[in-house]
C-alpha atoms as a PDB file:
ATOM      1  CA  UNK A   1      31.380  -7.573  25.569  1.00  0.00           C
ATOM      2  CA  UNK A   2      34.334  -9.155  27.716  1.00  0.00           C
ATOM      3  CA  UNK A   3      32.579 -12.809  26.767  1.00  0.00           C
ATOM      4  CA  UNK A   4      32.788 -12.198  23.458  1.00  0.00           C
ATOM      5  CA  UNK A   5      36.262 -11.056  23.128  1.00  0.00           C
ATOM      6  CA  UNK A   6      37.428 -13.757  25.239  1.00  0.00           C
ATOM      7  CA  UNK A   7      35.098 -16.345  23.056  1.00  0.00           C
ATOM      8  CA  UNK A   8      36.761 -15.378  19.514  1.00  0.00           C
ATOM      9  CA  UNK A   9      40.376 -15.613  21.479  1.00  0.00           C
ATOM     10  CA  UNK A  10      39.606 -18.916  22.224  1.00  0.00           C
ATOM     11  CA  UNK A  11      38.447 -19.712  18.562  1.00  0.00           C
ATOM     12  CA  UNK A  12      41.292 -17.692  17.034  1.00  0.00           C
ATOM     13  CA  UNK A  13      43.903 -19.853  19.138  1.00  0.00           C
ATOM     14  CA  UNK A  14      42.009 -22.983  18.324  1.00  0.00           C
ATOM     15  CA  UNK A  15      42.246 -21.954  14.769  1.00  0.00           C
ATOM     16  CA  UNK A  16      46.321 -21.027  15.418  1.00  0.00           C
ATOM     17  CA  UNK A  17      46.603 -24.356  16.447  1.00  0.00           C
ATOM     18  CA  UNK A  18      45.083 -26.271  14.021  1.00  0.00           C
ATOM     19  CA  UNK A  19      47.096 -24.817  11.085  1.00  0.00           C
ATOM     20  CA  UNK A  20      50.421 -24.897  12.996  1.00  0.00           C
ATOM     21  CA  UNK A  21      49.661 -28.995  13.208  1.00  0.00           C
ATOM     22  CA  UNK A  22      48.765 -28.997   9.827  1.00  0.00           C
ATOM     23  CA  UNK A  23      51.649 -27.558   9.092  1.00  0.00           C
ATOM     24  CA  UNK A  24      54.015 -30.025  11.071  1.00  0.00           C
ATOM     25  CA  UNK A  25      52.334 -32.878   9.470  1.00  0.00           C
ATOM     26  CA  UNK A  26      53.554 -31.270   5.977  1.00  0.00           C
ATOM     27  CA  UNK A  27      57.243 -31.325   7.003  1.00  0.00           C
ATOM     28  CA  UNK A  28      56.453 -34.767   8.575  1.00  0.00           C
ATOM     29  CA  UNK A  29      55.192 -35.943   5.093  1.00  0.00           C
ATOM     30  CA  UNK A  30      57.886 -33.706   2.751  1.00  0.00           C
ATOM     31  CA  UNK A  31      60.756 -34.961   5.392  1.00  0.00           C
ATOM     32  CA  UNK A  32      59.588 -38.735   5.210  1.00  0.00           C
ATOM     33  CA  UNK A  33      59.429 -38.191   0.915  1.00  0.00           C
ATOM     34  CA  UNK A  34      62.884 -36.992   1.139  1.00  0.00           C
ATOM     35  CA  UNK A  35      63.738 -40.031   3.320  1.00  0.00           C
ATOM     36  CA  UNK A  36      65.237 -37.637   6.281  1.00  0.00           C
ATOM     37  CA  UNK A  37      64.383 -37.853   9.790  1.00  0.00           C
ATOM     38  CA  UNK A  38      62.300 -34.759  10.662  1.00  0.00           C
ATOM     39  CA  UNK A  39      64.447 -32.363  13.296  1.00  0.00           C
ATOM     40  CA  UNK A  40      63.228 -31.613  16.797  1.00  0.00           C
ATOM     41  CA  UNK A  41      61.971 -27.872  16.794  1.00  0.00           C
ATOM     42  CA  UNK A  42      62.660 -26.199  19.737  1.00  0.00           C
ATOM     43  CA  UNK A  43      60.117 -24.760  21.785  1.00  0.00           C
ATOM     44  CA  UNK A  44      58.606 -21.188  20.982  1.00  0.00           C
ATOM     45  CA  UNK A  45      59.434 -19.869  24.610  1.00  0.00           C
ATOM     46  CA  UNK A  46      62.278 -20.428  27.132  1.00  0.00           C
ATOM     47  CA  UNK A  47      61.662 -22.046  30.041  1.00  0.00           C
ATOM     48  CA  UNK A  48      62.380 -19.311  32.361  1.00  0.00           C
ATOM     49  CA  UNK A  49      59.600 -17.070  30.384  1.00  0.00           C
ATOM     50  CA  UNK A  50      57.485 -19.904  30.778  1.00  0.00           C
ATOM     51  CA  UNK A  51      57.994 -19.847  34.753  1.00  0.00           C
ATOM     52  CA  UNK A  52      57.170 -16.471  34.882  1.00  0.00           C
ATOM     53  CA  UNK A  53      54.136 -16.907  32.636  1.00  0.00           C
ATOM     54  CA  UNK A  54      53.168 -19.394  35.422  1.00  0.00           C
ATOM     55  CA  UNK A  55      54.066 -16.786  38.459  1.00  0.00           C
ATOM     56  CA  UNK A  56      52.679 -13.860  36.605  1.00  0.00           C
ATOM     57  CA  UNK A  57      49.376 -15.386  35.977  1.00  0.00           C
ATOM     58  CA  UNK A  58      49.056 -16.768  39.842  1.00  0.00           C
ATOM     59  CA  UNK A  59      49.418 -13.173  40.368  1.00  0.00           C
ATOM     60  CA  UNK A  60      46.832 -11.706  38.258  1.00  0.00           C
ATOM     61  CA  UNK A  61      44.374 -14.732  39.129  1.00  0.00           C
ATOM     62  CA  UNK A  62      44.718 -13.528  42.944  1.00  0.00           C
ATOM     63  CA  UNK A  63      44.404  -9.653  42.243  1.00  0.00           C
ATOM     64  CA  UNK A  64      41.012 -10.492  40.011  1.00  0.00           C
ATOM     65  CA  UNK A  65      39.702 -13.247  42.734  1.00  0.00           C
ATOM     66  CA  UNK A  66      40.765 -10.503  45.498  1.00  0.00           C
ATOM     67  CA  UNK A  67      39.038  -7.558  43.761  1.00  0.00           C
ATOM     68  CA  UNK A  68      35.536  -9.713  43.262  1.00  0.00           C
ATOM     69  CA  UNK A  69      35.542 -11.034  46.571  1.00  0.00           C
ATOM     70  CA  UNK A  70      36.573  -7.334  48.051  1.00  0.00           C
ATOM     71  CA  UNK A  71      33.602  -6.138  45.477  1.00  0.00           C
ATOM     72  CA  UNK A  72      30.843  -8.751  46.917  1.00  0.00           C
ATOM     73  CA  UNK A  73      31.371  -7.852  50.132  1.00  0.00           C
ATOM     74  CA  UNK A  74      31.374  -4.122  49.655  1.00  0.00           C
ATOM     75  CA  UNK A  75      28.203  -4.714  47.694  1.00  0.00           C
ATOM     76  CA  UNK A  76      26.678  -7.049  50.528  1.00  0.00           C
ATOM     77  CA  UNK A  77      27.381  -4.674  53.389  1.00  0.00           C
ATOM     78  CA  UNK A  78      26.606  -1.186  51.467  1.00  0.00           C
ATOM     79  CA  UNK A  79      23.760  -2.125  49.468  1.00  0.00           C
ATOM     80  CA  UNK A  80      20.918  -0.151  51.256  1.00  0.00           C
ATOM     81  CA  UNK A  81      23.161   3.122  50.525  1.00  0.00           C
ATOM     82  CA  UNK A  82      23.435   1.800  46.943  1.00  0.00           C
ATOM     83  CA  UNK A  83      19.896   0.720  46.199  1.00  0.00           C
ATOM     84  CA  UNK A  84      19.152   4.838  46.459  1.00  0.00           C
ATOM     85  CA  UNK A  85      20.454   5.742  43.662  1.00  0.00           C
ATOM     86  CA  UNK A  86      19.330   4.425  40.570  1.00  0.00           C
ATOM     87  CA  UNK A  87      21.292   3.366  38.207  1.00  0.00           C
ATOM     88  CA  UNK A  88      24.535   1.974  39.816  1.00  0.00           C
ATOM     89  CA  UNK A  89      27.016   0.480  37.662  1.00  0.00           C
ATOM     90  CA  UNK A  90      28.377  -3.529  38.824  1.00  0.00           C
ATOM     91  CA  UNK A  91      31.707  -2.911  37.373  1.00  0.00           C
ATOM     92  CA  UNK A  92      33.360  -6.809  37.627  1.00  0.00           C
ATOM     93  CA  UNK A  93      34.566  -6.386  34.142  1.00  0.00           C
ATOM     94  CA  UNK A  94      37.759  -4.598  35.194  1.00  0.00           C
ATOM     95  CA  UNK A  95      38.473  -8.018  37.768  1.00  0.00           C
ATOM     96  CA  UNK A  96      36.868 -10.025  34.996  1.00  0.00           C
ATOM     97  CA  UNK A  97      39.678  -8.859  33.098  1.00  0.00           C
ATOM     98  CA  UNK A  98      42.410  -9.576  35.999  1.00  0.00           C
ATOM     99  CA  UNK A  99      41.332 -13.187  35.879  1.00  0.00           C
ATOM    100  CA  UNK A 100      40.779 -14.266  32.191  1.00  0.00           C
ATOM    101  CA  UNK A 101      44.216 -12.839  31.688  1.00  0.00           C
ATOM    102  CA  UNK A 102      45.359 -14.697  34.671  1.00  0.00           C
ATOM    103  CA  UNK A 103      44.106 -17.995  33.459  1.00  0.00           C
ATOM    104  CA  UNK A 104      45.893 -17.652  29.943  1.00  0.00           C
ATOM    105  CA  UNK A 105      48.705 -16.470  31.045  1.00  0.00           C
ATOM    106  CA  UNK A 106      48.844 -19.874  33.480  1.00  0.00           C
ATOM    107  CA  UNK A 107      47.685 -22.042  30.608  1.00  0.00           C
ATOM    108  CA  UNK A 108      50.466 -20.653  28.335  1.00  0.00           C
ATOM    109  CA  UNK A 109      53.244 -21.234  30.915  1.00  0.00           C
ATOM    110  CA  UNK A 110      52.017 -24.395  31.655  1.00  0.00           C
ATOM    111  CA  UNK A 111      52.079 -25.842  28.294  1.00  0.00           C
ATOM    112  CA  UNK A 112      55.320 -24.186  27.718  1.00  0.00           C
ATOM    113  CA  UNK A 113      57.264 -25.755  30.389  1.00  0.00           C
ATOM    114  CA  UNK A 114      55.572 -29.397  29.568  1.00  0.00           C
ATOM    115  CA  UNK A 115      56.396 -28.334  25.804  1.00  0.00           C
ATOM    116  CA  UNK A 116      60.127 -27.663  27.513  1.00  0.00           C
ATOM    117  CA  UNK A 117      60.739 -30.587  29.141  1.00  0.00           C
ATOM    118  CA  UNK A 118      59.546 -33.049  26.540  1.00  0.00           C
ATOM    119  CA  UNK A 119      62.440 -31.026  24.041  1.00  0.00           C
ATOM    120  CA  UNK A 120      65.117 -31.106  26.997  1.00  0.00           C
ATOM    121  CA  UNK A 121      64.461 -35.075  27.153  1.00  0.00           C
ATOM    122  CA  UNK A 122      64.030 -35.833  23.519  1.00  0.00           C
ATOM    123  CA  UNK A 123      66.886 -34.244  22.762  1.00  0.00           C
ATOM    124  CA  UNK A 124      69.382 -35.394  25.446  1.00  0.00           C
END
C-alpha cells in the first residue's frame, strides 16, 4: 500500500511540474507578444528552509536506515523464538515510511537551494 502511495506522489508531482512549465512558457510567449522582458520569479522557498529540508531529511533517512538495520538484526538473531508463532507481522512499513519521506524531503531541499542560487546569481 506504501508503493502505491508513494507511486501516484511521484506521478502527481510529475504532473505539478509539467503544468507549472507549461505555464512559464505562456508568460514567456504573452511577455515576448507584449515585447517585455519576462521578470525573474523568485524561488518558492527560502534558502534557509531549503537547508533544513536538506538536514531534516538526512535525519529521517538515518532514523529509517537505523530502524531496518536494528529490525534485520533483531529478526536474524530472534528468529527461532519468532518462527513459533504463526503469523508474525514484518512491520518495515513504519521505517519504510522514515526513509521515503527522508529522500523527498532531501530532493526538495536540494533543488531548492540549486533553484536559490541560480536566482541569487541571475539577479545580482
Amino acid at each position: 500500500m506504501f508503493i502505491a502511495i508513494f507511486v501516484v506522489a511521484v506521478v502527481v508531482s510529475a504532473f505539478l511540474d509539467q503544468q507549472e512549465r507549461r505555464q512559464r512558457i505562456e508568460l514567456l510567449v504573452e511577455y515576448e507578444h507584449l515585447g517585455r522582458e519576462m521578470p525573474k520569479f523568485p524561488p518558492k522557498l527560502p534558502m534557509l528552509e531549503s537547508l533544513a529540508n536538506v538536514v531534516l531529511g538526512c535525519i529521517l533517512l538515518l532514523i529509517g536506515s537505523m530502524g531496518v538495520i536494528t529490525f534485520i538484526y533483531v529478526i536474524r538473531h530472534a528468529w527461532t523464538v519468532v518462527s513459533k508463532f504463526e503469523n508474525v507481522p514484518l512491520e518495515t512499513d513504519f521505517y519504510a515510511t522514515f526513509i521515503a519521506g527522508g529522500l523527498a524531503l532531501m530532493i526538495l531541499g536540494v533543488k531548492s537551494v540549486v533553484a536559490n542560487l541560480k536566482y541569487r546569481r541571475n539577479v545580482q
